[in-house]
N, C-alpha and C. Protein backbone atom coordinates (compact mmCIF):
# COMPACT_ATOMS: atom_id res chain seq x y z
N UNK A 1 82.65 127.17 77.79
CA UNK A 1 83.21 126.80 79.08
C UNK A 1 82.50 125.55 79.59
N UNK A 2 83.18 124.56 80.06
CA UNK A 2 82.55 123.14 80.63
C UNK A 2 82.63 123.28 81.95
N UNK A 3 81.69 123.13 82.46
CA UNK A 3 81.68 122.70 83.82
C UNK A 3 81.89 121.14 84.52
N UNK A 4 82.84 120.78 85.09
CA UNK A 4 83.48 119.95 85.40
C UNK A 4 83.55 119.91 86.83
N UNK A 5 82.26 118.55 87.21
CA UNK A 5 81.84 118.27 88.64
C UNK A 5 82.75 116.70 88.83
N UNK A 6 83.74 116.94 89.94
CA UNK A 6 84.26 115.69 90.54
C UNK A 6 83.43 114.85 91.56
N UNK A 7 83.18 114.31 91.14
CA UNK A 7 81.97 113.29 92.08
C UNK A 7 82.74 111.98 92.36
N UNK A 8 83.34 111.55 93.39
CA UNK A 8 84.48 110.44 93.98
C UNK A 8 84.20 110.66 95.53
N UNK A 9 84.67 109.57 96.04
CA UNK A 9 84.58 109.46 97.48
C UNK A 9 86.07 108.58 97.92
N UNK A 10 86.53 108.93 99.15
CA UNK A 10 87.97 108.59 98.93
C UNK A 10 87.30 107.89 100.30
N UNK A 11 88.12 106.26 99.64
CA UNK A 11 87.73 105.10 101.10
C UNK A 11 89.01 104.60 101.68
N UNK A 12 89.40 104.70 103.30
CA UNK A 12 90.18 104.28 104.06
C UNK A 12 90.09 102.79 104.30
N UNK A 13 90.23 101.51 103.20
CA UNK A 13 90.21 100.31 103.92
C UNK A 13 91.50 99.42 103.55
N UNK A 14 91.41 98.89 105.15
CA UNK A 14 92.18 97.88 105.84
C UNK A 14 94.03 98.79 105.26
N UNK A 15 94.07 100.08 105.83
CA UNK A 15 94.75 100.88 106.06
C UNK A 15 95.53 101.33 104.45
N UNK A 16 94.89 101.12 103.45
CA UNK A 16 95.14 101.95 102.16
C UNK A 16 94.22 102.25 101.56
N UNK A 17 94.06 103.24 100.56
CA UNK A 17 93.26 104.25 100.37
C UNK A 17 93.02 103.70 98.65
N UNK A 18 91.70 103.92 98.95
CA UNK A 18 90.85 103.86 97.12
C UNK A 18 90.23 104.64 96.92
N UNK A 19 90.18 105.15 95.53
CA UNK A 19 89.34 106.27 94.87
C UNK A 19 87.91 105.57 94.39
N UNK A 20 86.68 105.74 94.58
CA UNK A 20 85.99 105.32 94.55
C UNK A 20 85.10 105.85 93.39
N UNK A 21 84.93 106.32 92.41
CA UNK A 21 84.21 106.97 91.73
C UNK A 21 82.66 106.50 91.14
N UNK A 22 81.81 107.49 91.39
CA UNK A 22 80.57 107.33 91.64
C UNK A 22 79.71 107.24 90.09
N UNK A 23 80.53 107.66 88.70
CA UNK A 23 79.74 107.16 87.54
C UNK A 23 79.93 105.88 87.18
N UNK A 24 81.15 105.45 87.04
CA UNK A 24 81.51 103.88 87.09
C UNK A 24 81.78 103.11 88.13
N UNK A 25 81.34 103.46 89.38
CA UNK A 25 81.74 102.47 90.27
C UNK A 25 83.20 101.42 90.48
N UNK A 26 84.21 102.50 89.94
CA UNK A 26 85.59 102.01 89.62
C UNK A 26 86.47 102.29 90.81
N UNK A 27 87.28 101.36 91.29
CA UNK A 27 87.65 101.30 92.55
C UNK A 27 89.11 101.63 92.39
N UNK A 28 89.65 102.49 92.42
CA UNK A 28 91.32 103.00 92.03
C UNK A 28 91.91 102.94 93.44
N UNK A 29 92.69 101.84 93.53
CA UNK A 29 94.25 101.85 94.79
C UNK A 29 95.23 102.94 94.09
N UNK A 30 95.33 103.74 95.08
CA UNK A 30 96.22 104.83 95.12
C UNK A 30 97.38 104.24 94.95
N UNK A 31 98.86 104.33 94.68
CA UNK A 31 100.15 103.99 94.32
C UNK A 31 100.79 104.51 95.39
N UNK A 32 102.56 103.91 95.46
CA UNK A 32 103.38 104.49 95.96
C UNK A 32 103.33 104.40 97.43
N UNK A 33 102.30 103.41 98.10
CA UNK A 33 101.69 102.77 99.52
C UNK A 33 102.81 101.55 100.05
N UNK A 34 103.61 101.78 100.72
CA UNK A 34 104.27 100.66 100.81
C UNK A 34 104.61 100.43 102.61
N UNK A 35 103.33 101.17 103.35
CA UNK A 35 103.00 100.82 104.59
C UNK A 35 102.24 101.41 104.97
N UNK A 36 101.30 101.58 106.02
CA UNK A 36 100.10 101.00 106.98
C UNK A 36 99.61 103.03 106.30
N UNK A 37 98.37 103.28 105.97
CA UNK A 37 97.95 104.76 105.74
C UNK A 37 96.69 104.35 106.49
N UNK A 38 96.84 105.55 107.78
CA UNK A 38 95.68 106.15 108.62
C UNK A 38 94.96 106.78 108.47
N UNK A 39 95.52 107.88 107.38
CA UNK A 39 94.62 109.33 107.48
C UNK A 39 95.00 109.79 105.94
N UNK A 40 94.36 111.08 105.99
CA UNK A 40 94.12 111.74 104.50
C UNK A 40 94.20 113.28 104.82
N UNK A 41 94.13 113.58 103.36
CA UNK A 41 93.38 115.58 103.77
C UNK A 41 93.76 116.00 102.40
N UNK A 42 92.47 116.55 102.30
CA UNK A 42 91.90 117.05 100.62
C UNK A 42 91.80 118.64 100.80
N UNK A 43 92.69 119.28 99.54
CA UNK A 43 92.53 120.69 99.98
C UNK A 43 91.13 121.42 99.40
N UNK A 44 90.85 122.98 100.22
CA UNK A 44 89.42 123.50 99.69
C UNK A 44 89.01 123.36 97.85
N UNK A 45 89.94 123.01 97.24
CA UNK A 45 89.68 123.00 95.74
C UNK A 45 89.38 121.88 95.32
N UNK A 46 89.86 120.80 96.07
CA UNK A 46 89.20 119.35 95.67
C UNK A 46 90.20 119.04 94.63
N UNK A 47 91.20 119.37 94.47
CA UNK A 47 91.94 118.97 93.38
C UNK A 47 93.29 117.87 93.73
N UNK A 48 93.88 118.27 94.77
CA UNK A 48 94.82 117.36 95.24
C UNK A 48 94.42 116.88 96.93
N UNK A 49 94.40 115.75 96.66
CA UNK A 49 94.94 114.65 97.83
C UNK A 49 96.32 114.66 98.78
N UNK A 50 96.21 114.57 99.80
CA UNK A 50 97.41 114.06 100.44
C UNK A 50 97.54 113.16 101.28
N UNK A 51 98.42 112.11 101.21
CA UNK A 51 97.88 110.90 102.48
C UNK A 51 99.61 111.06 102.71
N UNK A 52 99.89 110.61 104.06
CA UNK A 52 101.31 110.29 104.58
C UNK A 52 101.49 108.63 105.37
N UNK A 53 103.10 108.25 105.25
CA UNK A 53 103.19 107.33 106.00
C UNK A 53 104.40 107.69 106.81
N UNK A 54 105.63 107.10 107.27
CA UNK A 54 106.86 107.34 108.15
C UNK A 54 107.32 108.08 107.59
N UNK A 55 107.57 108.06 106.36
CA UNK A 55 108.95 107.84 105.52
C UNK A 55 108.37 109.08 104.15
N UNK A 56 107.39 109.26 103.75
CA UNK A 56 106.69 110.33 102.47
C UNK A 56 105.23 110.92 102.80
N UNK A 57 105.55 111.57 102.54
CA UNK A 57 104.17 112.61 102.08
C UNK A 57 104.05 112.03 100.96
N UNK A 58 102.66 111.93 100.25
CA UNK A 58 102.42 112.02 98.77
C UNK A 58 100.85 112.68 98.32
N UNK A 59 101.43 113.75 97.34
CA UNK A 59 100.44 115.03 96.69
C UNK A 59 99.82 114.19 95.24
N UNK A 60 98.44 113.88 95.88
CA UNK A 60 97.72 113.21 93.99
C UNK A 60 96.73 114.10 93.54
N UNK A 61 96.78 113.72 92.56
CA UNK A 61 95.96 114.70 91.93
C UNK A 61 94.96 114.07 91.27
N UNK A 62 93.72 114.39 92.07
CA UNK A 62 92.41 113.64 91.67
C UNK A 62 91.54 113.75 90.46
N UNK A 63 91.55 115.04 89.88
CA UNK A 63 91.39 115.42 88.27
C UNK A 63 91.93 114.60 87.58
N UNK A 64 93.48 114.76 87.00
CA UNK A 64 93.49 114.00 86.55
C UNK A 64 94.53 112.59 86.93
N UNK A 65 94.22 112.10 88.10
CA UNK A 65 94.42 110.84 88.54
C UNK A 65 95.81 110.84 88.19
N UNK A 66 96.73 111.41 88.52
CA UNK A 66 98.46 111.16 88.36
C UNK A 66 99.31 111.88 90.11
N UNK A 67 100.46 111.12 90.68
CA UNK A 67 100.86 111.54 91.50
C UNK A 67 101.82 112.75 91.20
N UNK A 68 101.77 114.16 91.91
CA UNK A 68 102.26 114.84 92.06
C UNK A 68 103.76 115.43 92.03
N UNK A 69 103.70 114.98 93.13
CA UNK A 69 104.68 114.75 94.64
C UNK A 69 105.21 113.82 95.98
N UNK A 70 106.03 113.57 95.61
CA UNK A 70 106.35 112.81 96.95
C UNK A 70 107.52 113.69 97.75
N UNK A 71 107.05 113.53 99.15
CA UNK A 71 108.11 114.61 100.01
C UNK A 71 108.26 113.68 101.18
N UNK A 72 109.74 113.38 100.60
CA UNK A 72 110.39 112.98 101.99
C UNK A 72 110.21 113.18 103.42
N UNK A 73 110.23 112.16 104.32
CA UNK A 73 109.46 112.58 105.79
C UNK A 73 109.77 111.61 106.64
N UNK A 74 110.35 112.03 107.89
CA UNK A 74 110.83 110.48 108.65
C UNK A 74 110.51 111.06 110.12
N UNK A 75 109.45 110.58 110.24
CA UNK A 75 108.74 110.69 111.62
C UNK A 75 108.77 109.54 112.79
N UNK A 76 109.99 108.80 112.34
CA UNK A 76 110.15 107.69 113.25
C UNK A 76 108.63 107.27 113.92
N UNK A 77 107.57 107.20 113.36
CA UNK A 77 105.79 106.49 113.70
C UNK A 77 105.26 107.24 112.99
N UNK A 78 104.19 105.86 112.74
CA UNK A 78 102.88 105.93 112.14
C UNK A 78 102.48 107.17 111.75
N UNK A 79 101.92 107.93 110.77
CA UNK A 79 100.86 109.18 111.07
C UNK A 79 99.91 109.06 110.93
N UNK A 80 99.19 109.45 112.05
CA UNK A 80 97.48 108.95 112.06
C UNK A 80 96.75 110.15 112.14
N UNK A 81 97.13 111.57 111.99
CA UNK A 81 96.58 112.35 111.41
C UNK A 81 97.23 113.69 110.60
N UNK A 82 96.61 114.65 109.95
CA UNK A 82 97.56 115.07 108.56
C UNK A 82 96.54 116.46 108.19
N UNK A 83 97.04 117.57 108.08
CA UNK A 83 96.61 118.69 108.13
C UNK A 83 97.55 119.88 106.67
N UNK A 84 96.80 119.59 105.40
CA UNK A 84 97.73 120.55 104.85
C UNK A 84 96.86 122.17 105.08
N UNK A 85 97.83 123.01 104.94
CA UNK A 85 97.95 124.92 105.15
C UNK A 85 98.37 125.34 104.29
N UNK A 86 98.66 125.95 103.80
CA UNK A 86 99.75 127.02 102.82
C UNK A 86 100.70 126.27 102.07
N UNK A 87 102.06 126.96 103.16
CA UNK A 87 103.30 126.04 103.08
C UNK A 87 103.79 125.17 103.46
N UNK A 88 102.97 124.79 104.85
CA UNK A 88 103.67 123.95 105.63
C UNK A 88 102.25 122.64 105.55
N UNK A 89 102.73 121.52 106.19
CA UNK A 89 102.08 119.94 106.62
C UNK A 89 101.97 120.28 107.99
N UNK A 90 101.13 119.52 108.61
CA UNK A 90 101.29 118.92 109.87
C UNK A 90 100.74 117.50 109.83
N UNK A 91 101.66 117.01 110.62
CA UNK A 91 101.34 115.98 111.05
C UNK A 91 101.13 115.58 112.23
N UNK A 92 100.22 114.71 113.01
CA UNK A 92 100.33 113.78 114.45
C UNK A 92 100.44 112.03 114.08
N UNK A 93 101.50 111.61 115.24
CA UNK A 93 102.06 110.43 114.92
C UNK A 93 101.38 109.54 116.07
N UNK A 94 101.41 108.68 115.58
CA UNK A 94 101.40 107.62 116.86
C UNK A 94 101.80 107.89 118.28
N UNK A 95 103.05 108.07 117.92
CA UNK A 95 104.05 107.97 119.27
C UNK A 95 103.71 109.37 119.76
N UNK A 96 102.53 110.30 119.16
CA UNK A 96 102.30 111.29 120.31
C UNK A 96 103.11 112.67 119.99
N UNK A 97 103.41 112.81 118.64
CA UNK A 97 104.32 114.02 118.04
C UNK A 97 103.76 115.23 117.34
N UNK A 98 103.52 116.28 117.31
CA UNK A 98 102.68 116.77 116.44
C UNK A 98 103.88 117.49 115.70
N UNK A 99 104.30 117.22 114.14
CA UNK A 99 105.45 117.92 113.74
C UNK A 99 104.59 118.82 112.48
N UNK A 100 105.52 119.85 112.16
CA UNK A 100 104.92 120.54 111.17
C UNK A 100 106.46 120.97 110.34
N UNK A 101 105.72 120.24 108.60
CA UNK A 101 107.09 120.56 107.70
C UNK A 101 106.68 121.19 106.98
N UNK A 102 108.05 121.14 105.73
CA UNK A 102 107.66 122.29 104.55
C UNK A 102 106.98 121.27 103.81
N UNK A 103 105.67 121.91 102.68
CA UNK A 103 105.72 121.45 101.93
C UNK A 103 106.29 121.24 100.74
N UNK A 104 107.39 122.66 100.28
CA UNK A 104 107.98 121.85 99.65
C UNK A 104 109.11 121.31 99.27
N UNK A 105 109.43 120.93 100.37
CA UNK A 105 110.98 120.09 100.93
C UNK A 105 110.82 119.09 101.78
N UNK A 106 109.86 118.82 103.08
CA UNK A 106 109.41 117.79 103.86
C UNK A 106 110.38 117.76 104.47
N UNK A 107 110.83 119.39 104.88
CA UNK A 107 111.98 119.71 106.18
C UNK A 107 111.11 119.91 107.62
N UNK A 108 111.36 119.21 108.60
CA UNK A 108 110.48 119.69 109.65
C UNK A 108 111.32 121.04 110.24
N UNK A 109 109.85 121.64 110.58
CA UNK A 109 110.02 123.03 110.52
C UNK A 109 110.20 123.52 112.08
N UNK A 110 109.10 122.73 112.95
CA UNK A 110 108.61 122.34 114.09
C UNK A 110 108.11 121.32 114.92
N UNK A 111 108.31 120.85 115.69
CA UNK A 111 108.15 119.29 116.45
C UNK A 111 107.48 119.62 118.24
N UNK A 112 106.60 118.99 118.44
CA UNK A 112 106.20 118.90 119.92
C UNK A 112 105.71 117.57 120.36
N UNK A 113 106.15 117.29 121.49
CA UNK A 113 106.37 115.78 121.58
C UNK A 113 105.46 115.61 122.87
N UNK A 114 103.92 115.33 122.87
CA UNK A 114 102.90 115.21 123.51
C UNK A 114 103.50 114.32 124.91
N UNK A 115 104.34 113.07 124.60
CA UNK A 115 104.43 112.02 125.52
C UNK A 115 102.97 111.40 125.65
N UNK A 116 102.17 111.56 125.52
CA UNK A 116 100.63 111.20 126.40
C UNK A 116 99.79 110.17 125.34
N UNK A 117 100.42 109.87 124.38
CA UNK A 117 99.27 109.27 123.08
C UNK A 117 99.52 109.44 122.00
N UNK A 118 98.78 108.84 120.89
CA UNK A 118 99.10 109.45 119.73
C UNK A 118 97.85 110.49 119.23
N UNK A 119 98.45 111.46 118.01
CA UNK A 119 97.25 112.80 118.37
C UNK A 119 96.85 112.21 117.36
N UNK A 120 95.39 112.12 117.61
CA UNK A 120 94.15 112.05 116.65
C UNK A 120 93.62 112.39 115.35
N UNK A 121 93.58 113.65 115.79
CA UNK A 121 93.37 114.52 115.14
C UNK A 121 93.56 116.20 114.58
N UNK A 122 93.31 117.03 113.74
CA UNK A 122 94.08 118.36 113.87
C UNK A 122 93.09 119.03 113.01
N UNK A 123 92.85 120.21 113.14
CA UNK A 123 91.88 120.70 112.84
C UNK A 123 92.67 122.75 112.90
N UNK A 124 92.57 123.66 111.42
CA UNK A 124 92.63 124.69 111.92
C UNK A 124 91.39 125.74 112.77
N UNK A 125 91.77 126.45 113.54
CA UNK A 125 90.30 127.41 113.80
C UNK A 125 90.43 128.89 112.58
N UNK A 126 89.11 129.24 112.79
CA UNK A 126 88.54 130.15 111.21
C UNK A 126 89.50 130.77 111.19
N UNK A 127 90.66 131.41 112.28
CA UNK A 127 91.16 132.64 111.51
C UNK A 127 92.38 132.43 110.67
N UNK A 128 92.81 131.41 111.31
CA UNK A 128 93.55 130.16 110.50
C UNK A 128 95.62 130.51 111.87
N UNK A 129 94.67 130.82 112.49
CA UNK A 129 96.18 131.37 113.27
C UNK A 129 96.89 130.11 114.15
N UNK A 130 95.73 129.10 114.41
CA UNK A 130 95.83 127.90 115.84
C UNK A 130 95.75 126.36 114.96
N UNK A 131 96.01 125.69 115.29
CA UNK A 131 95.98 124.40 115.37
C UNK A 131 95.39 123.59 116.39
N UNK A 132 94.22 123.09 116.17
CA UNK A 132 93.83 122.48 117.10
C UNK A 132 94.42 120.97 117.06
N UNK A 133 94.41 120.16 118.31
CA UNK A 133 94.97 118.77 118.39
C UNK A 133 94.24 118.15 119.10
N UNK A 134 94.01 117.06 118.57
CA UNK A 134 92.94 116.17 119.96
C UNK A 134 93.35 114.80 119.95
N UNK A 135 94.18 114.21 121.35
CA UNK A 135 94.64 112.93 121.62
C UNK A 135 94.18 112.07 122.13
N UNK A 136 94.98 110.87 122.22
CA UNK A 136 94.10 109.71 122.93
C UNK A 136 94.17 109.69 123.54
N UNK A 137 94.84 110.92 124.77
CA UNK A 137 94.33 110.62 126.12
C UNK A 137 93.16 111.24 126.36
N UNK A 138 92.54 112.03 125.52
CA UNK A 138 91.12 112.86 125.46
C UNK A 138 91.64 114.67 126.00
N UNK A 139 92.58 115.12 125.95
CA UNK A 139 92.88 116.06 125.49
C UNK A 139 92.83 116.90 124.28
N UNK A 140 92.45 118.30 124.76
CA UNK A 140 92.44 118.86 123.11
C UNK A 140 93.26 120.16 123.58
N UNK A 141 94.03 120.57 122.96
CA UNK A 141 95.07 121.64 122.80
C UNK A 141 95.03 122.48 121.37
N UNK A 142 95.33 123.62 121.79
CA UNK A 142 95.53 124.56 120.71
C UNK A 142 96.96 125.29 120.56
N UNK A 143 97.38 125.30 119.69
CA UNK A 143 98.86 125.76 119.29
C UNK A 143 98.97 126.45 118.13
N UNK A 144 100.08 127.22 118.09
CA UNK A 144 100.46 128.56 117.54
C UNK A 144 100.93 127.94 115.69
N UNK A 145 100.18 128.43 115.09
CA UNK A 145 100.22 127.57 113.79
C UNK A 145 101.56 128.21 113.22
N UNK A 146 102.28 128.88 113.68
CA UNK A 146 103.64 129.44 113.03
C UNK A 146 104.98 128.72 113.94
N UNK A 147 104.66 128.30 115.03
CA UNK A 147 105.88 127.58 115.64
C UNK A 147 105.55 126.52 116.80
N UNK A 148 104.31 125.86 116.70
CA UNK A 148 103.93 125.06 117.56
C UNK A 148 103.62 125.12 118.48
N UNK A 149 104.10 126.29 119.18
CA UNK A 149 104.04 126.67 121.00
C UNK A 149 102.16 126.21 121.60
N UNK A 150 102.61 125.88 122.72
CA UNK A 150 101.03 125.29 123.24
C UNK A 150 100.48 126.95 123.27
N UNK A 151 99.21 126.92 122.99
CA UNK A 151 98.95 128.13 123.83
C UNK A 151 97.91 127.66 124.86
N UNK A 152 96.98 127.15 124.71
CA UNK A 152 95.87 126.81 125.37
C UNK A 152 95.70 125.74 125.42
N UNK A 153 94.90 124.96 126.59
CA UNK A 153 94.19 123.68 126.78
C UNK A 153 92.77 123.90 126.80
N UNK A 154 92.57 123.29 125.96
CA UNK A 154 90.80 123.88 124.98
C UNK A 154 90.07 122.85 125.95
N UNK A 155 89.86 121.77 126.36
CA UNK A 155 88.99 120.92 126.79
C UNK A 155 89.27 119.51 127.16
N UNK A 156 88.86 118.85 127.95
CA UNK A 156 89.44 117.45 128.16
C UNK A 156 88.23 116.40 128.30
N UNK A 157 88.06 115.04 127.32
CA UNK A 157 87.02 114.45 127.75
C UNK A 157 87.59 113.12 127.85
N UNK A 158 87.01 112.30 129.00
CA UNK A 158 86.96 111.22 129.46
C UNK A 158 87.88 109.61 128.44
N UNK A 159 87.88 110.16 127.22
CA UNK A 159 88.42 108.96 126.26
C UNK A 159 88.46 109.78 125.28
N UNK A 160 90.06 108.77 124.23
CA UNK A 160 90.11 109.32 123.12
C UNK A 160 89.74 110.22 122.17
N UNK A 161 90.04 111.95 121.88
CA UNK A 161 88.97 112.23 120.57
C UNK A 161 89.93 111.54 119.15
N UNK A 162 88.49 111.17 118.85
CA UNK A 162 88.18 110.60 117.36
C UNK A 162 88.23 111.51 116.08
N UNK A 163 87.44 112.71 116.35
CA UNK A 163 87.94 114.05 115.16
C UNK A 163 87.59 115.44 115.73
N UNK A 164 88.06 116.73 115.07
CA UNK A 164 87.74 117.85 115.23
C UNK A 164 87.06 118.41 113.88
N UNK A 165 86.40 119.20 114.04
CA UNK A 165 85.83 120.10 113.24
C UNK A 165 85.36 120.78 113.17
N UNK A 166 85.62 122.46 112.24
CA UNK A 166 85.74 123.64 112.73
C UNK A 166 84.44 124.64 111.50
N UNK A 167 83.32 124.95 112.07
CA UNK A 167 82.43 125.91 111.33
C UNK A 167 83.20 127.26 111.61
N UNK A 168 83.33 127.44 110.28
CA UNK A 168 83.69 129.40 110.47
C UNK A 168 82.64 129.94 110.26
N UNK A 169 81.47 130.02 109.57
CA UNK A 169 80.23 130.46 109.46
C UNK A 169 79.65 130.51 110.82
N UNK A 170 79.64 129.36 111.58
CA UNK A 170 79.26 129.51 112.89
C UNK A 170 80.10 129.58 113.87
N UNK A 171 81.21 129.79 113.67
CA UNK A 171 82.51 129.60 114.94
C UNK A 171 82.27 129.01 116.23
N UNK A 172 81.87 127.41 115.82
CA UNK A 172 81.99 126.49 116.29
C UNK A 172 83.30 125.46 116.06
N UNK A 173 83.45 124.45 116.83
CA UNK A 173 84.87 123.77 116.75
C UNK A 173 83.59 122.88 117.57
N UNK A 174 83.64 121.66 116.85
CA UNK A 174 83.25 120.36 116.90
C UNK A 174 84.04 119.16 117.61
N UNK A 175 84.14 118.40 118.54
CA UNK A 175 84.97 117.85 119.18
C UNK A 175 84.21 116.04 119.51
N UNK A 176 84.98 115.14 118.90
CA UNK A 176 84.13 114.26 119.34
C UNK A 176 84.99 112.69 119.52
N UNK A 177 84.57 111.91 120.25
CA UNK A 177 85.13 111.38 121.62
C UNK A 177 85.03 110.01 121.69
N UNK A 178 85.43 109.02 122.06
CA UNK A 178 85.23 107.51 122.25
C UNK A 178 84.39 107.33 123.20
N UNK A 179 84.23 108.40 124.46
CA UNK A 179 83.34 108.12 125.23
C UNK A 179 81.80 108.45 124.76
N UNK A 180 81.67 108.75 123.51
CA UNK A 180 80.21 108.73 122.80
C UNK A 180 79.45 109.91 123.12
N UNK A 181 80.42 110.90 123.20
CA UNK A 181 79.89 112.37 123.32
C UNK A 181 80.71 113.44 122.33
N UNK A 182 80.00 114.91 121.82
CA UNK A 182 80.54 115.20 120.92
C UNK A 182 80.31 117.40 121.83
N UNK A 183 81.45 117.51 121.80
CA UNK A 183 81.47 119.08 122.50
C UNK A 183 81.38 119.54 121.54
N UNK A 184 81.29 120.86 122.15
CA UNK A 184 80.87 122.14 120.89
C UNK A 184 81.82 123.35 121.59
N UNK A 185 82.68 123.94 121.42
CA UNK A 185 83.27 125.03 122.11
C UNK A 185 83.39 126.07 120.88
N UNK A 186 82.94 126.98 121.15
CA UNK A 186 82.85 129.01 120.86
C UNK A 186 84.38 129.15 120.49
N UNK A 187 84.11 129.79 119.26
CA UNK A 187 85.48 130.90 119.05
C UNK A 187 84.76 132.48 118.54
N UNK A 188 85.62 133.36 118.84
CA UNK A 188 87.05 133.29 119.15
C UNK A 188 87.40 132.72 120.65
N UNK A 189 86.56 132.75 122.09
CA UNK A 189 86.97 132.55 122.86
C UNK A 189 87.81 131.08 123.33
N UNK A 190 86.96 130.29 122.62
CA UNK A 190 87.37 128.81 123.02
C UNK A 190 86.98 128.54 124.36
N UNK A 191 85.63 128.88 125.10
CA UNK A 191 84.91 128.45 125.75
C UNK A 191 84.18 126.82 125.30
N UNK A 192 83.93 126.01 126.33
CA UNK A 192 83.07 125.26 126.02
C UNK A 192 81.48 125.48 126.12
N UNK A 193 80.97 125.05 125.40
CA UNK A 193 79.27 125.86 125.45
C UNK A 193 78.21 124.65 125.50
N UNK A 194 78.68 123.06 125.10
CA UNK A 194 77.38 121.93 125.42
C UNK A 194 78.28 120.55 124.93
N UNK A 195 77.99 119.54 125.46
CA UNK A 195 77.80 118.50 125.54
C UNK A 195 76.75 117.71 125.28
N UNK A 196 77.27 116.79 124.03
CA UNK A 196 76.36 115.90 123.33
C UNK A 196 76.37 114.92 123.39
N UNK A 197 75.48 113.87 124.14
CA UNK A 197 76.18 112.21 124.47
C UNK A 197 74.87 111.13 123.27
N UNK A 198 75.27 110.49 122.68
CA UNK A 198 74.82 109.60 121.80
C UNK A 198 75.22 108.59 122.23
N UNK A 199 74.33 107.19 121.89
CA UNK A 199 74.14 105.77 122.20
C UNK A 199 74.24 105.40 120.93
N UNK A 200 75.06 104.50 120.93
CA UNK A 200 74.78 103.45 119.35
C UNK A 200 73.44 102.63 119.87
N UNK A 201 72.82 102.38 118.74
CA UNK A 201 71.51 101.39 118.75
C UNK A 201 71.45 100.48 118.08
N UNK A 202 71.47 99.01 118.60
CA UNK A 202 71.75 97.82 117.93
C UNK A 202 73.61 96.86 118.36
């Protein structure tokens, strides 16, 4: 039996995506890019990639470096952030949409239309039931990962959040912000519990 360690780092520049691999220092442009890519999301196995633009989803496969899948997708804007689950995608768009399709048809399943920004970011919590969302108006919301419905307004900070991220070991949900602070809010309750403010230096 071989043991087979993927050691790569996947780089977001000047809005398309390279595989970066760390024994040869070989710089692989992803294919099939034929406008502006914001965001990414690698599933727990490390085996497939997914990046989206308006118009496709596309499933790569980082083993052995060949594309998948492409799934049709017309989100009339940008997607600037991207959440795969099970069966379904989510996406948040520019224009402030958080839709969730099939994966494997790239039928939208569900659509909620923020008005307020475009959403940031998306993040599940441990039990895997919610969707978290965090926009640029510095809102963060939680919604019903089977049909979108809001359920809760988790927290609000001063400017844009930048990302979420969720410890199930510690059932923490990580929240962090343009205004240069980073929350920490408790699950299951979804209390907020501290505030973290950092200075860039230099």
């Amino acid at each position: 039996m071989k043991l087979i360690i993927l050691a790569l780092s996947i780089l977001l520049l000047n809005s398309q995506l390279f595989i970066l691999h760390s024994q040869n220092t070989a710089l692989t442009q992803l294919p099939y890019i034929n406008s502006n890519i914001y965001t990414f999301d690698i599933l727990g196995n490390g085996k497939y990639l997914y990046f989206a633009n308006e118009n496709s989803i596309i499933q790569y496969d980082l083993i052995n470096n060949v594309t998948v899948n492409i799934i049709d997708v017309h989100t009339g804007s940008p997607v600037v952030s991207i959440l795969v689950h099970t069966n379904i995608i989510l996406l948040g768009t520019k224009s402030g949409k958080l839709i969730s399709v099939s994966k494997e048809t790239g039928k939208t399943l569900f659509e909620n239309d923020y008005r307020s920004g475009r959403v940031n970011a998306l993040a599940l919590t441990s039990d895997e039931r919610y969707v978290i969302s965090g926009l640029e108006s510095g809102m963060v919301f939680k919604h019903s990962i089977e049909d979108l419905n809001l359920v809760d307004t988790i927290f609000q900070h001063e400017k844009a959040i930048t990302s979420i991220d969720v410890s199930r070991e510690k059932q923490l949900i990580a929240i962090s912000s343009e205004d240069g602070s980073i929350s920490l809010v408790s699950e299951p309750t979804y209390e907020w519990i501290k505030k973290y403010w950092f200075q860039m230096i230099g």
